[in-house]
N, C-alpha and C. Protein backbone atom coordinates (compact mmCIF):
# COMPACT_ATOMS: atom_id res chain seq x y z
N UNK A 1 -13.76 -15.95 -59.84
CA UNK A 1 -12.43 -16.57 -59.79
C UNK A 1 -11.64 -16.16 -61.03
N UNK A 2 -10.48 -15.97 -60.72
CA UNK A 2 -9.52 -15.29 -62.16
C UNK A 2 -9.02 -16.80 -62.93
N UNK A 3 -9.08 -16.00 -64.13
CA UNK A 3 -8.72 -16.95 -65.10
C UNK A 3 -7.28 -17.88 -64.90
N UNK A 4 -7.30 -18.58 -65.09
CA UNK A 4 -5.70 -18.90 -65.32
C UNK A 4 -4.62 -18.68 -65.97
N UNK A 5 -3.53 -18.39 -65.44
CA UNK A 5 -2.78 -17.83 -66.25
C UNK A 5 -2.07 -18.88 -67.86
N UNK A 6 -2.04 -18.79 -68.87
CA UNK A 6 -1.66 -19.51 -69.47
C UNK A 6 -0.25 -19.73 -69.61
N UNK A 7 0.10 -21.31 -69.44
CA UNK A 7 1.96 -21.67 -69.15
C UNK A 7 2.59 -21.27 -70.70
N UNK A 8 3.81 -20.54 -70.47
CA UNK A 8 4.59 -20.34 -71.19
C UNK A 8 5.08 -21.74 -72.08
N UNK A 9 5.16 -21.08 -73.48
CA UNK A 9 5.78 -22.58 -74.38
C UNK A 9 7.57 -22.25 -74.18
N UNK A 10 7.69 -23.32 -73.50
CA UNK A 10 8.93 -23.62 -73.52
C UNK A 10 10.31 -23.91 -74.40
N UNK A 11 11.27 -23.45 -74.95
CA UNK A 11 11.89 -24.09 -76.11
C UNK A 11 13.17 -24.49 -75.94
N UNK A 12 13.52 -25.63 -76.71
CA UNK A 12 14.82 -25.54 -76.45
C UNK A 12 16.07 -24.58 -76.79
N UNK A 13 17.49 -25.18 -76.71
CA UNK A 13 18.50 -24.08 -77.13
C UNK A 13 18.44 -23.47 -78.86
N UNK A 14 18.36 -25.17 -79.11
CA UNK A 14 18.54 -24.98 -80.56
C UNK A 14 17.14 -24.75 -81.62
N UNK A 15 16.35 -24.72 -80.83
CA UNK A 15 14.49 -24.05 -81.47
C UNK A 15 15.05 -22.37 -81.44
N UNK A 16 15.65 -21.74 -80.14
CA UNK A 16 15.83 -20.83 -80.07
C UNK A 16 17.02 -19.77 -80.61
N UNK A 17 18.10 -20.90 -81.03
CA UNK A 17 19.10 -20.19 -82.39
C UNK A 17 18.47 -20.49 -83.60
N UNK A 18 17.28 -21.16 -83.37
CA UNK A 18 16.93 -21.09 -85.08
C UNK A 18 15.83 -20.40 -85.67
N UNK A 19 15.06 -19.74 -84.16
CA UNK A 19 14.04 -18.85 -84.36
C UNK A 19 15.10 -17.40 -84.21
N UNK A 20 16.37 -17.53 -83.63
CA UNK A 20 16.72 -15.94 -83.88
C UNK A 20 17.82 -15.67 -85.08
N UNK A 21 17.71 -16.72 -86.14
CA UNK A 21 18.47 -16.60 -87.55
C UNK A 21 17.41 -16.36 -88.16
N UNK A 22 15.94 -16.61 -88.21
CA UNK A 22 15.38 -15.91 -89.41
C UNK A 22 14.41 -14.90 -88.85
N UNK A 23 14.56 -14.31 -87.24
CA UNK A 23 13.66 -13.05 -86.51
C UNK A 23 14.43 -11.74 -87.27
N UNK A 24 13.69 -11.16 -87.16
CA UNK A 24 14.01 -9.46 -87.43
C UNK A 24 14.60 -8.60 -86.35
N UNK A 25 14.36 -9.45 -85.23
CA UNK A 25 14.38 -8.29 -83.61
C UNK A 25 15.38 -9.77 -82.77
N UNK A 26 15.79 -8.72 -81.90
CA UNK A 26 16.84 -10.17 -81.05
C UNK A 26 15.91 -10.27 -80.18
N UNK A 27 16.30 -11.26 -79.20
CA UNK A 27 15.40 -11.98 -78.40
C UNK A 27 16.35 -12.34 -77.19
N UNK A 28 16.23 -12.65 -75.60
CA UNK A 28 16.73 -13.45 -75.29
C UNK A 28 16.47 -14.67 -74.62
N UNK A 29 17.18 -15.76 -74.21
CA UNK A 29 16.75 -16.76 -73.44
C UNK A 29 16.60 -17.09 -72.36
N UNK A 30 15.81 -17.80 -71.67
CA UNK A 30 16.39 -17.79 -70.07
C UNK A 30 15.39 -19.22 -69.86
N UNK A 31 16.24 -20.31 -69.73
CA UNK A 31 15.60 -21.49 -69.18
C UNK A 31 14.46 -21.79 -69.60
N UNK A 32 14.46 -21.56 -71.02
CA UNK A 32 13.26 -22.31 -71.55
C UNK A 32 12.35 -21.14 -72.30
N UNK A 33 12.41 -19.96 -71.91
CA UNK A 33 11.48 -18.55 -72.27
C UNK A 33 11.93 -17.60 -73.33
N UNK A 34 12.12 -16.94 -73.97
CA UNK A 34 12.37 -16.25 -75.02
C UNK A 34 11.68 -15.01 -74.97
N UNK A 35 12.47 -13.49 -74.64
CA UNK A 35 12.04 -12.26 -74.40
C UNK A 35 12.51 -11.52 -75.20
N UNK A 36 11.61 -10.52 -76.06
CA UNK A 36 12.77 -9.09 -76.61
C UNK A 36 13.73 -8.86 -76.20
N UNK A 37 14.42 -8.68 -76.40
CA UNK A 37 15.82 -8.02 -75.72
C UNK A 37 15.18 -6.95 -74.90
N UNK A 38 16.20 -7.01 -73.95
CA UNK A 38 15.75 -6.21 -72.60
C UNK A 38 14.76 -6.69 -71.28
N UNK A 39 14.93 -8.40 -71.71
CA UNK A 39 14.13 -8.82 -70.32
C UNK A 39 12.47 -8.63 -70.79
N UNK A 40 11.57 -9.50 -69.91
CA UNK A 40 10.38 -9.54 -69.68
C UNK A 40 9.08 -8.31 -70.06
N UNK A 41 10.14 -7.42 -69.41
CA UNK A 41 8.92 -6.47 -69.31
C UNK A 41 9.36 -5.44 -70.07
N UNK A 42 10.31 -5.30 -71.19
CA UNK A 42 10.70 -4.34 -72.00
C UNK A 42 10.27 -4.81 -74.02
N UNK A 43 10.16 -3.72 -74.69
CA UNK A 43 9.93 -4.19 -76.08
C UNK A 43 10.95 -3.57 -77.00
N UNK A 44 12.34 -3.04 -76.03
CA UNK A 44 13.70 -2.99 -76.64
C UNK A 44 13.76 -3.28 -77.88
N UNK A 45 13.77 -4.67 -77.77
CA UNK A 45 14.12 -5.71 -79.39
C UNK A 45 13.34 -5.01 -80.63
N UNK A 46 12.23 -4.66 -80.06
CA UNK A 46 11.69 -4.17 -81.70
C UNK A 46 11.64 -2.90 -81.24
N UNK A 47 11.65 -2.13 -80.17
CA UNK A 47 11.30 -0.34 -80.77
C UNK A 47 12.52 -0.34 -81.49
N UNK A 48 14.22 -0.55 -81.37
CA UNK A 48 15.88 -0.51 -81.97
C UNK A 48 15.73 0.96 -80.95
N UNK A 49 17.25 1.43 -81.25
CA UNK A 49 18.10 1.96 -79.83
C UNK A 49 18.13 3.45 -80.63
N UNK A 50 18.30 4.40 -79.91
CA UNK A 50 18.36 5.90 -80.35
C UNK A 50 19.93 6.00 -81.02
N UNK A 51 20.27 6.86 -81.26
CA UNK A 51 21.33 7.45 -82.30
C UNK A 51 22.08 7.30 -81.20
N UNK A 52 22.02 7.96 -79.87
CA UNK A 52 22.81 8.36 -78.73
C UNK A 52 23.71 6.88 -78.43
N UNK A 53 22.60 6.35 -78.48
CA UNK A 53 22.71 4.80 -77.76
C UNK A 53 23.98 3.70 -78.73
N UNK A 54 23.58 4.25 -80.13
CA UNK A 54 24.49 3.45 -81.23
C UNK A 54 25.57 4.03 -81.23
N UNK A 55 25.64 5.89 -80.57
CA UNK A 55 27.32 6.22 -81.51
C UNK A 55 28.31 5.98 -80.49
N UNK A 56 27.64 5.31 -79.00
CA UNK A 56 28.17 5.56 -77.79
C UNK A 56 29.11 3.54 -78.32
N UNK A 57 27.71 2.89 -78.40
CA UNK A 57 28.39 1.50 -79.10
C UNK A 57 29.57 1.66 -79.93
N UNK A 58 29.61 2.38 -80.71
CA UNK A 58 30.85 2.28 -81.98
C UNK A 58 31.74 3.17 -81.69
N UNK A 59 32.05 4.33 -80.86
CA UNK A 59 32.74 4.84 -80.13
C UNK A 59 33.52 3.43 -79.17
N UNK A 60 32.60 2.85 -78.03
CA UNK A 60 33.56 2.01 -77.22
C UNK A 60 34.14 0.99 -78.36
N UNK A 61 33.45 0.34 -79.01
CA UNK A 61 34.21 -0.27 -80.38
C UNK A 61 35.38 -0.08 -80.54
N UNK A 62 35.20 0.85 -81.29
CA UNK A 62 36.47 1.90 -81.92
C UNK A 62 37.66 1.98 -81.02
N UNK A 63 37.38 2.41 -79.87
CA UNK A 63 38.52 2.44 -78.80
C UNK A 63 39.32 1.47 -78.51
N UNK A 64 38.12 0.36 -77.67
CA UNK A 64 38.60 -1.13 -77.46
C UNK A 64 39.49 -1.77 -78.45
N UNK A 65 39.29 -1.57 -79.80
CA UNK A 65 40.05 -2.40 -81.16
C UNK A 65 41.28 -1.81 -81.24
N UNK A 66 41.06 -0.53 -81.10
CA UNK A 66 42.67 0.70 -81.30
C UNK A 66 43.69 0.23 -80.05
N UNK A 67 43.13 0.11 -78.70
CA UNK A 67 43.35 -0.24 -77.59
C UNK A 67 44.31 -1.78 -77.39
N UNK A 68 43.85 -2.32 -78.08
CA UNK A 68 43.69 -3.72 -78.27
C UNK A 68 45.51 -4.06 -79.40
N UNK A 69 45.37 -3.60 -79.90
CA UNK A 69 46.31 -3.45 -80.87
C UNK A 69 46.51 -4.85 -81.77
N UNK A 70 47.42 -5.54 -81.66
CA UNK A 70 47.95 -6.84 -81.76
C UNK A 70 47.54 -8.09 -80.92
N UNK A 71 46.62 -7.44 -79.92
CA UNK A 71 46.44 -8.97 -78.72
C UNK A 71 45.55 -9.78 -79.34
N UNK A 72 45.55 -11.20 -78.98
CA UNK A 72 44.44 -11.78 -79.34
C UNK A 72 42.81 -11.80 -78.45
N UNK A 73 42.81 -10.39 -78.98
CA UNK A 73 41.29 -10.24 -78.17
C UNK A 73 40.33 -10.01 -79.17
N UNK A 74 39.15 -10.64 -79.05
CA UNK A 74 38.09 -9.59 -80.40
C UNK A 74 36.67 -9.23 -79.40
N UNK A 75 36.62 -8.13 -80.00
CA UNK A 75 35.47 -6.72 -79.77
C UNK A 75 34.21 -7.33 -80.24
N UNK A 76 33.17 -7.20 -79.32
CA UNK A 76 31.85 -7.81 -80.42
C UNK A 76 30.88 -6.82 -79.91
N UNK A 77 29.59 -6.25 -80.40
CA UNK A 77 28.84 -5.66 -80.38
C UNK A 77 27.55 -5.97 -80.89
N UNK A 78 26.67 -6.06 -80.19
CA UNK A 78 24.57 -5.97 -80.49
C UNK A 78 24.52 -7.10 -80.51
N UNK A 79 25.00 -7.44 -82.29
CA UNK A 79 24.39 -8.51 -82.95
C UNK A 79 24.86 -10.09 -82.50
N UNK A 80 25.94 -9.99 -81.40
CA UNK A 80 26.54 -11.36 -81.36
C UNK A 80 25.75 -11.98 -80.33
N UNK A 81 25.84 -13.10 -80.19
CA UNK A 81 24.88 -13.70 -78.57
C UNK A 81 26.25 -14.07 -77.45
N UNK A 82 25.72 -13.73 -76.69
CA UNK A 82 26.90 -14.31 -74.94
C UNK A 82 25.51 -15.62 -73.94
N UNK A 83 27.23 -16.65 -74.40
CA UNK A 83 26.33 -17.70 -73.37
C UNK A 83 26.31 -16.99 -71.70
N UNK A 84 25.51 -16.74 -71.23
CA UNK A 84 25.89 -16.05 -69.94
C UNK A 84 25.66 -17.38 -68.88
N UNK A 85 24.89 -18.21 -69.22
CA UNK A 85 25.00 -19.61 -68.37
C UNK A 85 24.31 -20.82 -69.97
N UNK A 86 25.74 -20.95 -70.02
CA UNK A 86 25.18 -22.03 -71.49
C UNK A 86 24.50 -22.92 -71.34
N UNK A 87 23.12 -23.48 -72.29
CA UNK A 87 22.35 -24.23 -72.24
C UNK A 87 21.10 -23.17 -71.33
N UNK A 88 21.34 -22.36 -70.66
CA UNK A 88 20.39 -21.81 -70.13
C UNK A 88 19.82 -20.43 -70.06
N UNK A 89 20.78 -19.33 -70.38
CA UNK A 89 20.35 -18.09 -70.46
C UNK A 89 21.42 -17.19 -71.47
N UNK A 90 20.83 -16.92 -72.95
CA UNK A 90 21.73 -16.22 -73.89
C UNK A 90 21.28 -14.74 -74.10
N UNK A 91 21.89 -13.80 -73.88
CA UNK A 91 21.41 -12.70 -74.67
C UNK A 91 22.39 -11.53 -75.38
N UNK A 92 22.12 -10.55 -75.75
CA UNK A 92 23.04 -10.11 -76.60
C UNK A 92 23.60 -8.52 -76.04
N UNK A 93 25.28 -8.42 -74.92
CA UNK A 93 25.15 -7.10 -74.73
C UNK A 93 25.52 -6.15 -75.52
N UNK A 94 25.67 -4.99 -75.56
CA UNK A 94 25.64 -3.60 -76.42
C UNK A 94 27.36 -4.56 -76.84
N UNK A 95 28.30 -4.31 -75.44
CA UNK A 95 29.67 -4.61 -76.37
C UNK A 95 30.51 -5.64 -75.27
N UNK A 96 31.00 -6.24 -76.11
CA UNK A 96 31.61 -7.32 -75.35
C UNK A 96 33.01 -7.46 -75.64
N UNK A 97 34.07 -8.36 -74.98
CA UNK A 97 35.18 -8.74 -75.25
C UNK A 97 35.60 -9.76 -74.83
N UNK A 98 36.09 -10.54 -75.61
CA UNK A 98 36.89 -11.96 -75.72
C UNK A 98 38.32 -12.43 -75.53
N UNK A 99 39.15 -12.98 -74.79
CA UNK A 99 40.57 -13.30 -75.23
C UNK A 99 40.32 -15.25 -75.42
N UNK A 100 39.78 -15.50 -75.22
CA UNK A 100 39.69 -16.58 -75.68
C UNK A 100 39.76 -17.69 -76.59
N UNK A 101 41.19 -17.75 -77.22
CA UNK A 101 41.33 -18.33 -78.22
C UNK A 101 40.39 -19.77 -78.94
N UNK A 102 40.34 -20.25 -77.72
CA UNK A 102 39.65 -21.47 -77.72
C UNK A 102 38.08 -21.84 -78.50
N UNK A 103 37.71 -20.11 -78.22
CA UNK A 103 36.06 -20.30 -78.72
C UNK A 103 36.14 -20.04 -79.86
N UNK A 104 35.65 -20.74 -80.68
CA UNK A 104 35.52 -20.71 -82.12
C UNK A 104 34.09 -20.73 -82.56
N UNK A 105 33.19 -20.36 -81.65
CA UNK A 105 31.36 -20.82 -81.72
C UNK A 105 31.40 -19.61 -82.75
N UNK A 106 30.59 -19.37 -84.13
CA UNK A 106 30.73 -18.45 -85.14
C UNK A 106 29.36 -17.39 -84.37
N UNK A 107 28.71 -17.92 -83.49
CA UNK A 107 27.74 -17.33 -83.41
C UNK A 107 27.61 -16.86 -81.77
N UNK A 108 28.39 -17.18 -80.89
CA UNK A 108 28.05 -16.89 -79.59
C UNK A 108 29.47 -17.02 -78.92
N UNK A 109 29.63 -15.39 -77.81
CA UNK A 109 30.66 -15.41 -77.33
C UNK A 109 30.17 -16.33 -75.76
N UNK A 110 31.51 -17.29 -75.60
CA UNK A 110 31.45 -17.96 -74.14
C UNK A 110 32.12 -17.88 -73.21
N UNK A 111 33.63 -16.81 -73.20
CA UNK A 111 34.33 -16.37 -72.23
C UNK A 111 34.54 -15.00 -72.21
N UNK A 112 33.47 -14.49 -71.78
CA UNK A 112 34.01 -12.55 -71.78
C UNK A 112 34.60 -12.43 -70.43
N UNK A 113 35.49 -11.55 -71.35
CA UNK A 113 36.12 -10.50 -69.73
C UNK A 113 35.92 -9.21 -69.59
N UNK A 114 34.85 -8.87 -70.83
CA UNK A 114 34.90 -7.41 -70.55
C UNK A 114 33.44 -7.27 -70.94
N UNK A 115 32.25 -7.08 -70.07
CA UNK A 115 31.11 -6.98 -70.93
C UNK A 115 30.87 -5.03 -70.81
N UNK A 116 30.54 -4.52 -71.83
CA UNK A 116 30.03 -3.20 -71.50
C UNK A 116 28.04 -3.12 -72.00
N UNK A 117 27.44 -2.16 -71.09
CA UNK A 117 26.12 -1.72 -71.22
C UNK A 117 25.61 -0.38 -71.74
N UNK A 118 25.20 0.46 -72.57
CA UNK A 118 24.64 1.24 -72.87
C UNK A 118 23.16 1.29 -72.06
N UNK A 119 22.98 2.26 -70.91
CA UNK A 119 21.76 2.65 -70.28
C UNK A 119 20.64 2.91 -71.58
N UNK A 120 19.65 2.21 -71.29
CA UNK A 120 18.03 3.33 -71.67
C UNK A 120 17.41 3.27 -70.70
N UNK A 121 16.28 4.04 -70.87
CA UNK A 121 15.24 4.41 -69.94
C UNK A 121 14.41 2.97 -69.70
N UNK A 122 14.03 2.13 -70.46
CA UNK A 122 13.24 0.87 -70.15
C UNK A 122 14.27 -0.25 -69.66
N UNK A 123 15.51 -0.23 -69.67
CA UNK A 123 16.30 -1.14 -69.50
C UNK A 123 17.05 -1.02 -68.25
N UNK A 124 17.39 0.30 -67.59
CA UNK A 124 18.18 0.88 -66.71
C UNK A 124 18.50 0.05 -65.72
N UNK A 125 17.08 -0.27 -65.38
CA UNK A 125 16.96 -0.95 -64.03
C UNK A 125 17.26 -3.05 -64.03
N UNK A 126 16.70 -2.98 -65.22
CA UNK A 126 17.18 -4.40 -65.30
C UNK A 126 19.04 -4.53 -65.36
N UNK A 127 19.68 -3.88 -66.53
CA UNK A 127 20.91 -3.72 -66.39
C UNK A 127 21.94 -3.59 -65.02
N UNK A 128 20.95 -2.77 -64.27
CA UNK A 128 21.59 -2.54 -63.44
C UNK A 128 21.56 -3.89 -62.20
N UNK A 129 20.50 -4.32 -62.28
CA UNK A 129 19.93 -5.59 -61.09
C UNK A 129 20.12 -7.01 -61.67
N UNK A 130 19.17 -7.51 -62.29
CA UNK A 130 18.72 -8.63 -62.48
C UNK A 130 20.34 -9.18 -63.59
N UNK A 131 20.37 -8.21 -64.35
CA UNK A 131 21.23 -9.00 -65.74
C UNK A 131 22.68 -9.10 -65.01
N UNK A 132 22.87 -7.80 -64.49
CA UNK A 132 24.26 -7.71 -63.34
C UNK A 132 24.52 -9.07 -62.90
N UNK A 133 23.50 -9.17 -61.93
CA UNK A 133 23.64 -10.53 -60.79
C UNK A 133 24.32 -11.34 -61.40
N UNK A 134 23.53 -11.78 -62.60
CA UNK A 134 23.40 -13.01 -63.98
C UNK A 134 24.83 -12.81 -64.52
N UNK A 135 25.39 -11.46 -64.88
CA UNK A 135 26.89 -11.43 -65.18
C UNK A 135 27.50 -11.61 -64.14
N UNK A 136 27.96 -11.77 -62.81
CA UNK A 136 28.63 -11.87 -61.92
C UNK A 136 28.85 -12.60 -61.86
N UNK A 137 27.99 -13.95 -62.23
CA UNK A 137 28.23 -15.56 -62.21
C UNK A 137 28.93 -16.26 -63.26
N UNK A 138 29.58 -15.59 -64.52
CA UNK A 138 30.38 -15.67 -65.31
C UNK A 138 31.60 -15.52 -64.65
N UNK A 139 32.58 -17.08 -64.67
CA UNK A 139 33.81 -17.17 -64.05
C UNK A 139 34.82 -16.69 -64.84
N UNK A 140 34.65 -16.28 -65.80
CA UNK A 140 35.71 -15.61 -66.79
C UNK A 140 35.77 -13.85 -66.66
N UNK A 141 34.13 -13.37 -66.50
CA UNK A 141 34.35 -11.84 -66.65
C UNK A 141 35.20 -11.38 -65.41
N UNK A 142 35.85 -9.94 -65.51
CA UNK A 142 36.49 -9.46 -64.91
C UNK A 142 35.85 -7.92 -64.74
N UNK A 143 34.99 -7.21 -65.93
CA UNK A 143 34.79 -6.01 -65.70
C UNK A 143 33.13 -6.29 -66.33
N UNK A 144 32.42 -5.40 -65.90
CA UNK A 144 30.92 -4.56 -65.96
C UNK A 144 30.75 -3.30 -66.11
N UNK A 145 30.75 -2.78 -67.40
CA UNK A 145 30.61 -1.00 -67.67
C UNK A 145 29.33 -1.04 -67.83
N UNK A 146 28.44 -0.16 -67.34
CA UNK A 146 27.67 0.97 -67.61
C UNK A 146 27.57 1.99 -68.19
N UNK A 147 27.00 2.39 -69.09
CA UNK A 147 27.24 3.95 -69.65
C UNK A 147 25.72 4.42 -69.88
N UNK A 148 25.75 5.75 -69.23
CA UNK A 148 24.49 7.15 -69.49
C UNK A 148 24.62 7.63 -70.75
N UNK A 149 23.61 7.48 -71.54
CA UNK A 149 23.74 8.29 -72.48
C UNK A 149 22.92 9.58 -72.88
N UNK A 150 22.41 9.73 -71.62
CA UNK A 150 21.88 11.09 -71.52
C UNK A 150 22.77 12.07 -70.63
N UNK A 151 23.90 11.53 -70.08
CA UNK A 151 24.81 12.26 -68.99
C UNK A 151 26.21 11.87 -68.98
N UNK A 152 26.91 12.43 -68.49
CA UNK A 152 28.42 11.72 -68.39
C UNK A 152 28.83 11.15 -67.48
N UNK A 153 28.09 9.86 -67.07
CA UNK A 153 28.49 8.62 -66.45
C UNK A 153 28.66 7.52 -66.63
N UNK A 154 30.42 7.22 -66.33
CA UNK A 154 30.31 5.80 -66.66
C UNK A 154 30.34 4.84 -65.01
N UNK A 155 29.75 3.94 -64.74
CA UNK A 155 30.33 3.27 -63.90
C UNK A 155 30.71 2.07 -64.09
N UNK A 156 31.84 1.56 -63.46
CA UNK A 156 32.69 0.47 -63.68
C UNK A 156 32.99 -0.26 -62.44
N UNK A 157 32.31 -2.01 -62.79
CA UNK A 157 32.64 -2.69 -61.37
C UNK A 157 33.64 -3.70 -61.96
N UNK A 158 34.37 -3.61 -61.26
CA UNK A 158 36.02 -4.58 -61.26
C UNK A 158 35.91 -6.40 -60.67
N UNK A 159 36.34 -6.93 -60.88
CA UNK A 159 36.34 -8.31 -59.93
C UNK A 159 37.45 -7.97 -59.25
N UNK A 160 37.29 -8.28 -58.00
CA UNK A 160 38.23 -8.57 -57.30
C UNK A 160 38.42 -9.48 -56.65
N UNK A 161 37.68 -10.83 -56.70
CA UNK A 161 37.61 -11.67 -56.34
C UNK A 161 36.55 -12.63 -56.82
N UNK A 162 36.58 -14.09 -56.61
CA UNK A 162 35.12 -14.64 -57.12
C UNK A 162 33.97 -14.07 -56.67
N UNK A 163 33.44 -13.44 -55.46
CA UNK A 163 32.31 -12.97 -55.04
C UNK A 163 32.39 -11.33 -54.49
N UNK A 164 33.63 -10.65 -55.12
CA UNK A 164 33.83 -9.11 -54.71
C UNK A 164 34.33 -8.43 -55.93
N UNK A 165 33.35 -7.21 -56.20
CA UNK A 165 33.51 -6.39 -57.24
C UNK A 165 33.71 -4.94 -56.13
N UNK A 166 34.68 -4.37 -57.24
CA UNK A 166 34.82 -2.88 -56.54
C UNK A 166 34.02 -1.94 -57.49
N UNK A 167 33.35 -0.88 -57.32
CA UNK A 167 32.54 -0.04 -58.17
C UNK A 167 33.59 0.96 -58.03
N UNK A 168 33.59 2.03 -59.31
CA UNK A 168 34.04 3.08 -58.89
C UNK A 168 33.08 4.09 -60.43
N UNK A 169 33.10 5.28 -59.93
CA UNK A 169 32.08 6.26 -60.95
C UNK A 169 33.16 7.26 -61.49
N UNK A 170 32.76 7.51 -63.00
CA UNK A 170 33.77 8.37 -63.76
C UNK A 170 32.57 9.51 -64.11
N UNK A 171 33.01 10.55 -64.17
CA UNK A 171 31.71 11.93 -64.89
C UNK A 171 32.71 13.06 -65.45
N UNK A 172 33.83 13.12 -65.82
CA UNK A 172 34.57 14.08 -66.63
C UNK A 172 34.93 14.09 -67.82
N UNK A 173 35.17 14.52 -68.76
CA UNK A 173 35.41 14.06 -70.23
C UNK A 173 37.40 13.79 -70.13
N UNK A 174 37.98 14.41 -69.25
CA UNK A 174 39.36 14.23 -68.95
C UNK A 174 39.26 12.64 -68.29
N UNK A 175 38.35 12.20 -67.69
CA UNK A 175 38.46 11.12 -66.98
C UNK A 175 38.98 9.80 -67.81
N UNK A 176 39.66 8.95 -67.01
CA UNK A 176 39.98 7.91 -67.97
C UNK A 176 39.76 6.46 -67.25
N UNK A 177 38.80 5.47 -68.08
CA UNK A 177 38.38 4.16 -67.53
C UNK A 177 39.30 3.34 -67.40
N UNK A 178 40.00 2.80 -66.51
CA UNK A 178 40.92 1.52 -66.32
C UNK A 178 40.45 0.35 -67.12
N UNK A 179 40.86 -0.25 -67.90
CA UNK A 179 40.71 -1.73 -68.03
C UNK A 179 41.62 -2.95 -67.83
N UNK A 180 42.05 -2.90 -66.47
CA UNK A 180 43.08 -3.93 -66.39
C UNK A 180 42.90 -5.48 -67.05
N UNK A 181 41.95 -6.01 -67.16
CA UNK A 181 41.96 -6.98 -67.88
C UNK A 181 42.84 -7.20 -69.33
N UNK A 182 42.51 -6.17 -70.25
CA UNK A 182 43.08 -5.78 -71.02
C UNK A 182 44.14 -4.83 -71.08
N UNK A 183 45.07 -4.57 -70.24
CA UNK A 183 45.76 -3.57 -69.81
C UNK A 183 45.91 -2.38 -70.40
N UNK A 184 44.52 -1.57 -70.73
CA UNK A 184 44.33 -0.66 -71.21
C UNK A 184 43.65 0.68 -70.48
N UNK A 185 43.42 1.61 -70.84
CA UNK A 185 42.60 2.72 -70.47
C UNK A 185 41.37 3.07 -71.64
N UNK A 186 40.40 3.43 -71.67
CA UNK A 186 39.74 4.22 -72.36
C UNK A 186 39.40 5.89 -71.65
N UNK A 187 39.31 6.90 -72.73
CA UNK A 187 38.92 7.71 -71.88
C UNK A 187 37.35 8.24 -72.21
N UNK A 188 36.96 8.75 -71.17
CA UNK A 188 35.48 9.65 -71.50
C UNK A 188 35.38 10.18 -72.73
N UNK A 189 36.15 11.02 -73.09
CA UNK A 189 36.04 11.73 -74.27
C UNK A 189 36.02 10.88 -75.41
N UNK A 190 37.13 9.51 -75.50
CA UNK A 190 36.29 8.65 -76.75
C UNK A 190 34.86 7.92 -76.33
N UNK A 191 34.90 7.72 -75.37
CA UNK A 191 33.20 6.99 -75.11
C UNK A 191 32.30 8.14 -75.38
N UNK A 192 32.21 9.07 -75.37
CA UNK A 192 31.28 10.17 -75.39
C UNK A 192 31.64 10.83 -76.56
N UNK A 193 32.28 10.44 -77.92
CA UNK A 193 32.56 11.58 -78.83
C UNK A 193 31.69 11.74 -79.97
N UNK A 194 31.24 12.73 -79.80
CA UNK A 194 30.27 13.38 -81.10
C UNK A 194 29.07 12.88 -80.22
N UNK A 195 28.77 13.23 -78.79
CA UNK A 195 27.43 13.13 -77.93
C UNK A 195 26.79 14.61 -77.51
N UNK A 196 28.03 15.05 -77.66
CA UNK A 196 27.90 16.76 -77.02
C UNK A 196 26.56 16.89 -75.54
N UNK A 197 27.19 16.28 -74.91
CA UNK A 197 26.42 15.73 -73.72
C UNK A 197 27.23 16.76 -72.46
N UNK A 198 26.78 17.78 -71.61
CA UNK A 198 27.30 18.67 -70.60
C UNK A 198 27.42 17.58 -69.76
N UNK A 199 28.72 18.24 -68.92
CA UNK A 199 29.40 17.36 -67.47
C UNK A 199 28.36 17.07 -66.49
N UNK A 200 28.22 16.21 -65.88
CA UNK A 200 26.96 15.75 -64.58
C UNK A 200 27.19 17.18 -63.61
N UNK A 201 26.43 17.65 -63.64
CA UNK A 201 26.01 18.72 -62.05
C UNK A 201 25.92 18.42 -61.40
N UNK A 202 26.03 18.62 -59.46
CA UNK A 202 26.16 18.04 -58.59
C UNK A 202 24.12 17.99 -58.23
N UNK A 203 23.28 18.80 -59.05
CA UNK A 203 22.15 19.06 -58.76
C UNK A 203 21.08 17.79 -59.73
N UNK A 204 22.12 16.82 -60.26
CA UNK A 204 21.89 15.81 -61.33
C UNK A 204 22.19 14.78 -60.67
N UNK A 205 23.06 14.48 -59.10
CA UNK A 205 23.32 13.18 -58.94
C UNK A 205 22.52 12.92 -57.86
């Protein structure tokens, strides 16, 4: 007969902002559980992210803030936490965006409208499934980026409704990302600059 599995220690919210102010590696939450970043079955949080992965972060940064100009929006990246269902599931995406005057939490964004993802290879699939779903249920977001950082793809799902997102796929360095939320554009070429990454082949999709 197999052993039993041993029950997870459970913690609360505030065990778990106070174990990730003096951790070395982020972590996230989900109803009681506490994972490396990157979900369950990834060790994200402590291997840290390739060069590709960071210049692609501070590139969309960079854009979004230039983009942004005067509005009251602020840009956050890695290190900040997103309540994605407060009290129950926090974790931290590559880059986020706020207009939310209201939130003043020093430590956690609670109304995004713009979350963006940097792909890796151990994360791909969660990003793409499980964490997705989990962002969709945020009544404030409006957009979901994706970005390859081994290729030149971005994909971008839109709200168009409480329960309808439109997808659409970008792969040109001329190409340029809509962000109506923010009534802006970004283009490929700043998300991708200094990646020197060749255009997707049709023998690549």
């Amino acid at each position: 007969m197999p052993a039993a599995q041993p029950t997870p220690r459970l913690y609360t919210v505030e065990e778990y902002f106070a174990l990730e102010e003096q951790s070395d590696i982020r972590h996230e939450y989900y109803h009681g559980e506490i994972y490396p970043l990157g979900g369950p079955a990834s060790a994200e949080g402590m291997a840290g992210a390739t060069k590709a992965h960071n210049r692609l972060i501070q590139n969309c940064v960079l854009a979004l803030r230039q983009g942004l100009g005067g509005r009251e929006c602020e840009v956050f990246s890695e290190s900040v936490k997103l309540a994605v269902e407060a009290g129950a599931y926090y974790n931290y995406p590559d880059v986020v965006v706020s207009c939310d005057p209201s939130d003043d939490d020093p430590h956690t964004v609670h109304s995004p409208v713009l979350i963006m993802e940097v792909l890796s290879r151990s994360t791909e699939a969660y990003d793409r499934g499980w964490k997705a779903e989990q962002y969709r249920q945020i009544s404030s977001l409006q957009q979901y980026v994706l970005i390859t950082q081994t290729r030149l793809v971005v994909e971008s799902y839109t709200r168009v409704s409480a329960d309808t997102w439109n997808l659409a796929t970008y792969r040109r360095l001329t190409d340029t990302l809509p962000v109506p939320a923010l009534g802006m554009e970004l283009t490929l070429a700043a998300i991708y600059e200094n990646l020197h990454i060749p255009p997707l082949r049709l023998a690549d999709q």
